[in-house]
Protein backbone atom coordinates (compact mmCIF):
# COMPACT_ATOMS: atom_id res chain seq x y z
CA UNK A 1 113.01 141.86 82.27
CA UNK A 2 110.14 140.38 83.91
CA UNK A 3 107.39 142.62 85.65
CA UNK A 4 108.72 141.77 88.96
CA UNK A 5 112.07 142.85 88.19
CA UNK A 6 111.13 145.90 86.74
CA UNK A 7 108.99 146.76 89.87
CA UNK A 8 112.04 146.28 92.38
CA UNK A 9 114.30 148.27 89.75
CA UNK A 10 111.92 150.97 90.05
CA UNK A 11 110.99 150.64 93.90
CA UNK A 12 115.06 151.07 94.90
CA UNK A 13 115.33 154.05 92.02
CA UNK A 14 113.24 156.04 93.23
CA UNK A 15 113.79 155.26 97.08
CA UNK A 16 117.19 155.78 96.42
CA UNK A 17 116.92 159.51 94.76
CA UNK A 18 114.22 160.59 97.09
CA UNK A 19 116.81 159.09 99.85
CA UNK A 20 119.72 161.52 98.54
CA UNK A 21 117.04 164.47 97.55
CA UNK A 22 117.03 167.55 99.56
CA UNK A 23 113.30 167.38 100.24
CA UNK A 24 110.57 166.34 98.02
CA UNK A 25 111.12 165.86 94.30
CA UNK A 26 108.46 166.72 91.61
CA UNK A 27 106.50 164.03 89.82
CA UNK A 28 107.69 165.52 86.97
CA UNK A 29 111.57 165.05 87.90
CA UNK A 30 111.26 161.60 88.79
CA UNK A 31 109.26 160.50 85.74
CA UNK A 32 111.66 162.46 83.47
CA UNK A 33 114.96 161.45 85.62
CA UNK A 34 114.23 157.74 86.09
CA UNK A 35 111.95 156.75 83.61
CA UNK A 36 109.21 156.16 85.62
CA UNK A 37 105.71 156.83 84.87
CA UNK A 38 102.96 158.54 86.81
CA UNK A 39 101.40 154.98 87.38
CA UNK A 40 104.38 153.23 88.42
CA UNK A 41 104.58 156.23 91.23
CA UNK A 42 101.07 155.20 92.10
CA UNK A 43 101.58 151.61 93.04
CA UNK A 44 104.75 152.72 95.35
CA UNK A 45 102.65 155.16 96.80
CA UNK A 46 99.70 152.18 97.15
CA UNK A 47 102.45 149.93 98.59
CA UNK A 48 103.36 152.72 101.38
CA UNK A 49 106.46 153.09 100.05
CA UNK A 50 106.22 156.79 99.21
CA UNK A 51 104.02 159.08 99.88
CA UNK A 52 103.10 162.26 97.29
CA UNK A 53 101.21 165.59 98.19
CA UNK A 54 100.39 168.57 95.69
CA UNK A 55 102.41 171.64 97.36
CA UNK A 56 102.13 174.97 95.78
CA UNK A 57 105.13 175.59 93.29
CA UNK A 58 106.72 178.91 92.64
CA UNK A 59 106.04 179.97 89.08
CA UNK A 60 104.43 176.72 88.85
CA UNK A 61 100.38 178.44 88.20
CA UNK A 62 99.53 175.61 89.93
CA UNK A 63 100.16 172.82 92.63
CA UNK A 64 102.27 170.14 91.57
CA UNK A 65 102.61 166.68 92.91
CA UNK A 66 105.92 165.79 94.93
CA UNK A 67 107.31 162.67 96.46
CA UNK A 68 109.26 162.21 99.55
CA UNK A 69 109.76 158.82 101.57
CA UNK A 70 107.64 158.00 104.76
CA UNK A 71 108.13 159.41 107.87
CA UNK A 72 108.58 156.49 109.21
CA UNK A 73 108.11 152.16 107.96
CA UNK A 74 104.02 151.83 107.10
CA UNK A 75 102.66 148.53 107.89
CA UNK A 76 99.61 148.36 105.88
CA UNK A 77 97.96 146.25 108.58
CA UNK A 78 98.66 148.66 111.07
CA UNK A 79 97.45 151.38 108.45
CA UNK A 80 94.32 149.65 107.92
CA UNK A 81 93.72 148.82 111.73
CA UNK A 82 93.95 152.67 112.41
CA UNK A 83 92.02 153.90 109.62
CA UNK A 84 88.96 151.39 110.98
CA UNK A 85 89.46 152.69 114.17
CA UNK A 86 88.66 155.95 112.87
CA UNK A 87 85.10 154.81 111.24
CA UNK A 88 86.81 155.54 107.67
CA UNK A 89 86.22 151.92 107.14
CA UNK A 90 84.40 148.67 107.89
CA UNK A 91 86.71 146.14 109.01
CA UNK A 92 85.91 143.32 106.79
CA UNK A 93 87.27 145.88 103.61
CA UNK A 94 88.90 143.75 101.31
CA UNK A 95 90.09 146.85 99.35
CA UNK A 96 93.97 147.24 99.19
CA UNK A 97 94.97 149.74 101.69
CA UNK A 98 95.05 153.52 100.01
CA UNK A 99 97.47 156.02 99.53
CA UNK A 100 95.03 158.61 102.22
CA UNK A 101 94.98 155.70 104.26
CA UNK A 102 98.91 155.93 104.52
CA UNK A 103 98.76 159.56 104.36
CA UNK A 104 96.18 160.16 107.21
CA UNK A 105 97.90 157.22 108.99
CA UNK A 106 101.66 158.73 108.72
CA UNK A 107 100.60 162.14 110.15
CA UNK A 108 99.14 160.09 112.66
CA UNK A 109 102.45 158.89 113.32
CA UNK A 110 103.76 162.40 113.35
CA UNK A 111 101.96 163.78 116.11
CA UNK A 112 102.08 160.86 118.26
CA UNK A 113 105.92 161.32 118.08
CA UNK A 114 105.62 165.35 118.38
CA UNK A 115 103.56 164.94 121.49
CA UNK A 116 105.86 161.81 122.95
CA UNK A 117 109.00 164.42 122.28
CA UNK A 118 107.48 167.13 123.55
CA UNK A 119 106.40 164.85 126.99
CA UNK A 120 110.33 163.59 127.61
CA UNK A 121 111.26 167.19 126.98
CA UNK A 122 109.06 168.47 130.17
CA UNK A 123 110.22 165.74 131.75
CA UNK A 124 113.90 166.36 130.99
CA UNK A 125 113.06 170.29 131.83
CA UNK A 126 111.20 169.44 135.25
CA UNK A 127 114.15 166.95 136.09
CA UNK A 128 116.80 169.62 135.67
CA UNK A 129 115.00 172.14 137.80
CA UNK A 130 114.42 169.66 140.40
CA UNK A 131 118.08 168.92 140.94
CA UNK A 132 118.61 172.73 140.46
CA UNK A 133 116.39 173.17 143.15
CA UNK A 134 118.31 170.55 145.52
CA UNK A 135 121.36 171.63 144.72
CA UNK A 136 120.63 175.43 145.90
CA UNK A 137 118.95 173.41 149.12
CA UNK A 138 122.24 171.82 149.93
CA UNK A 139 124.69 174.38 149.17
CA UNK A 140 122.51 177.26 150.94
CA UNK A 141 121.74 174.70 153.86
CA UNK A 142 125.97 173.34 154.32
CA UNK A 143 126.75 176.25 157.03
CA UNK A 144 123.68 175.11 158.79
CA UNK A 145 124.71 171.58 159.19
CA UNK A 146 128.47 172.54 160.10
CA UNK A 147 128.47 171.68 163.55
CA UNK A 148 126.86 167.97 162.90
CA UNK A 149 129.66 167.12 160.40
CA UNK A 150 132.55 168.43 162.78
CA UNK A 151 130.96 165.91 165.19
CA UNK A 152 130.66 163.27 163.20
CA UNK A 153 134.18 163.17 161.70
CA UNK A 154 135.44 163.74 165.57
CA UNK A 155 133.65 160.48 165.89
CA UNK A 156 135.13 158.94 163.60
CA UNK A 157 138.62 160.06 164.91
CA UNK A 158 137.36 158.96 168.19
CA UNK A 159 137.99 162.35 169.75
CA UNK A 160 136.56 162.66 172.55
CA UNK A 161 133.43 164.73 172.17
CA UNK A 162 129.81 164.56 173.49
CA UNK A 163 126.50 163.76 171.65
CA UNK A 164 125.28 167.56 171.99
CA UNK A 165 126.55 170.63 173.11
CA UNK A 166 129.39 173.04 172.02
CA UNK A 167 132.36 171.63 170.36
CA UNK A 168 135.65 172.25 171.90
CA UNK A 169 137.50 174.74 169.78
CA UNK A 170 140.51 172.11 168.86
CA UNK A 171 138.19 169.95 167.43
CA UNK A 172 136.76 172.60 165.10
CA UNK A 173 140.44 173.92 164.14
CA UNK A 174 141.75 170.67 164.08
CA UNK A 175 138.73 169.86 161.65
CA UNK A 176 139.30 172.92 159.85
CA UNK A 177 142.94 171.65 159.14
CA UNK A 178 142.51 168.57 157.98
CA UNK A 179 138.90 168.14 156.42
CA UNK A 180 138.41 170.82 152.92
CA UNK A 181 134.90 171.76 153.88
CA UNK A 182 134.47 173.08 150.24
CA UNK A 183 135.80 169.39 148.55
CA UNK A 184 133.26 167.66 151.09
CA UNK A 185 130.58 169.92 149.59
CA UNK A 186 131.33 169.24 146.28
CA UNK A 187 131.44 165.32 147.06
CA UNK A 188 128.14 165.58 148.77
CA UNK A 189 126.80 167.24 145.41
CA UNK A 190 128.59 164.62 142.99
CA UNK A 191 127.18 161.55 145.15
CA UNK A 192 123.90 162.69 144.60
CA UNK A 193 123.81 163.69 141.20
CA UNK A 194 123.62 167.50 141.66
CA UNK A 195 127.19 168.12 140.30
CA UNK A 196 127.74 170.29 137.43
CA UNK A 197 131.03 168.40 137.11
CA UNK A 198 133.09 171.11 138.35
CA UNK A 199 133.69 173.34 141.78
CA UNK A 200 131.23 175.82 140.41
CA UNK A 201 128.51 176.21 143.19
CA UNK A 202 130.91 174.80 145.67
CA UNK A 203 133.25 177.16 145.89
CA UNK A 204 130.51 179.45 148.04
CA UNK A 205 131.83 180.31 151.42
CA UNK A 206 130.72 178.10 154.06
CA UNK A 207 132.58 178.55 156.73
């Protein structure tokens, strides 16, 4: 088996068992499990590929190293961009990128995407109490704009009725008969996105 061969039979073992592992997985476990040795672990970890940290072990006297899989793709030119950004390095390096390099950059990566979660979940938040908000509005305000519906429908029966003034109490009753005022709520709600998808809210008396 050539070297190249043995490096992609290596690089998709040990992807593939940190893929299916419940968390990190020991050096140790790997090496002893796949075969592996401590420098072969290295050059994944050089390539991006993995990344290791020593985590305190139970019964362990000592921190071990583990393995786990990115938190996300690392482009090494994106991983050496950021890490000059930072003034960690000059950018005419030549050096292959380093396994802090990926580590420093993938936590980078990690609280970019906590704070961008975190942003569209105050947004999400802020939305919902907005149209909580508006919805209250228009149910609490329906009574109050009673009298301008009644005329508008009578309108559009072409009852005869004025622009102001009272109503003339066969118009309301007849109104009352034929128009649900609590269904025309409840559309009202639904057209403008304030519906909780049922009568709940709507079923307030608003007569």
């Amino acid at each position: 088996m050539s070297d190249g061969d043995r490096e992609s039979v290596i690089e998709r073992a040990v992807v593939a068992m940190l893929w299916v592992g419940d968390g990190p997985v020991r050096q140790t476990h790997l090496i002893q499990s796949l075969g592996v040795t401590a420098r072969d672990l290295l050059d994944l970890e050089g390539q991006g590929l993995v990344i290791s940290e020593l985590v305190d072990a139970e019964g362990a006297g000592r921190p071990v190293r583990v393995y786990r899989l990115p938190y996300a793709p690392l482009d090494p030119e994106a991983v050496r961009s950021y890490t000059v950004s930072k003034g960690l390095c000059n950018a005419d390096d030549t050096a292959p990128v380093s396994p802090p390099e990926f580590r420093n950059y993938e936590a980078y990566l990690r609280h970019q995407d906590g704070m961008a979660r975190a942003a569209e979940a105050r947004e999400q938040k802020e939305a919902a109490a907005t149209r909580r908000r508006q919805r209250a509005d228009l149910i609490a305000g329906w009574p109050h704009t009673r009298m301008p519906r009644i005329r508008a429908w009578a309108k559009q029966q072409d009852l005869d009725v004025g622009l102001r003034g009272r109503l003339p109490r066969w118009v309301v009753d007849k109104y009352d008969q034929e128009v649900d005022d609590q269904a025309e709520l409840h559309a009202a709600l639904k057209n403008l996105g304030l519906s909780d998808g049922s009568r709940e809210g709507a079923d307030t008396d608003v007569s």
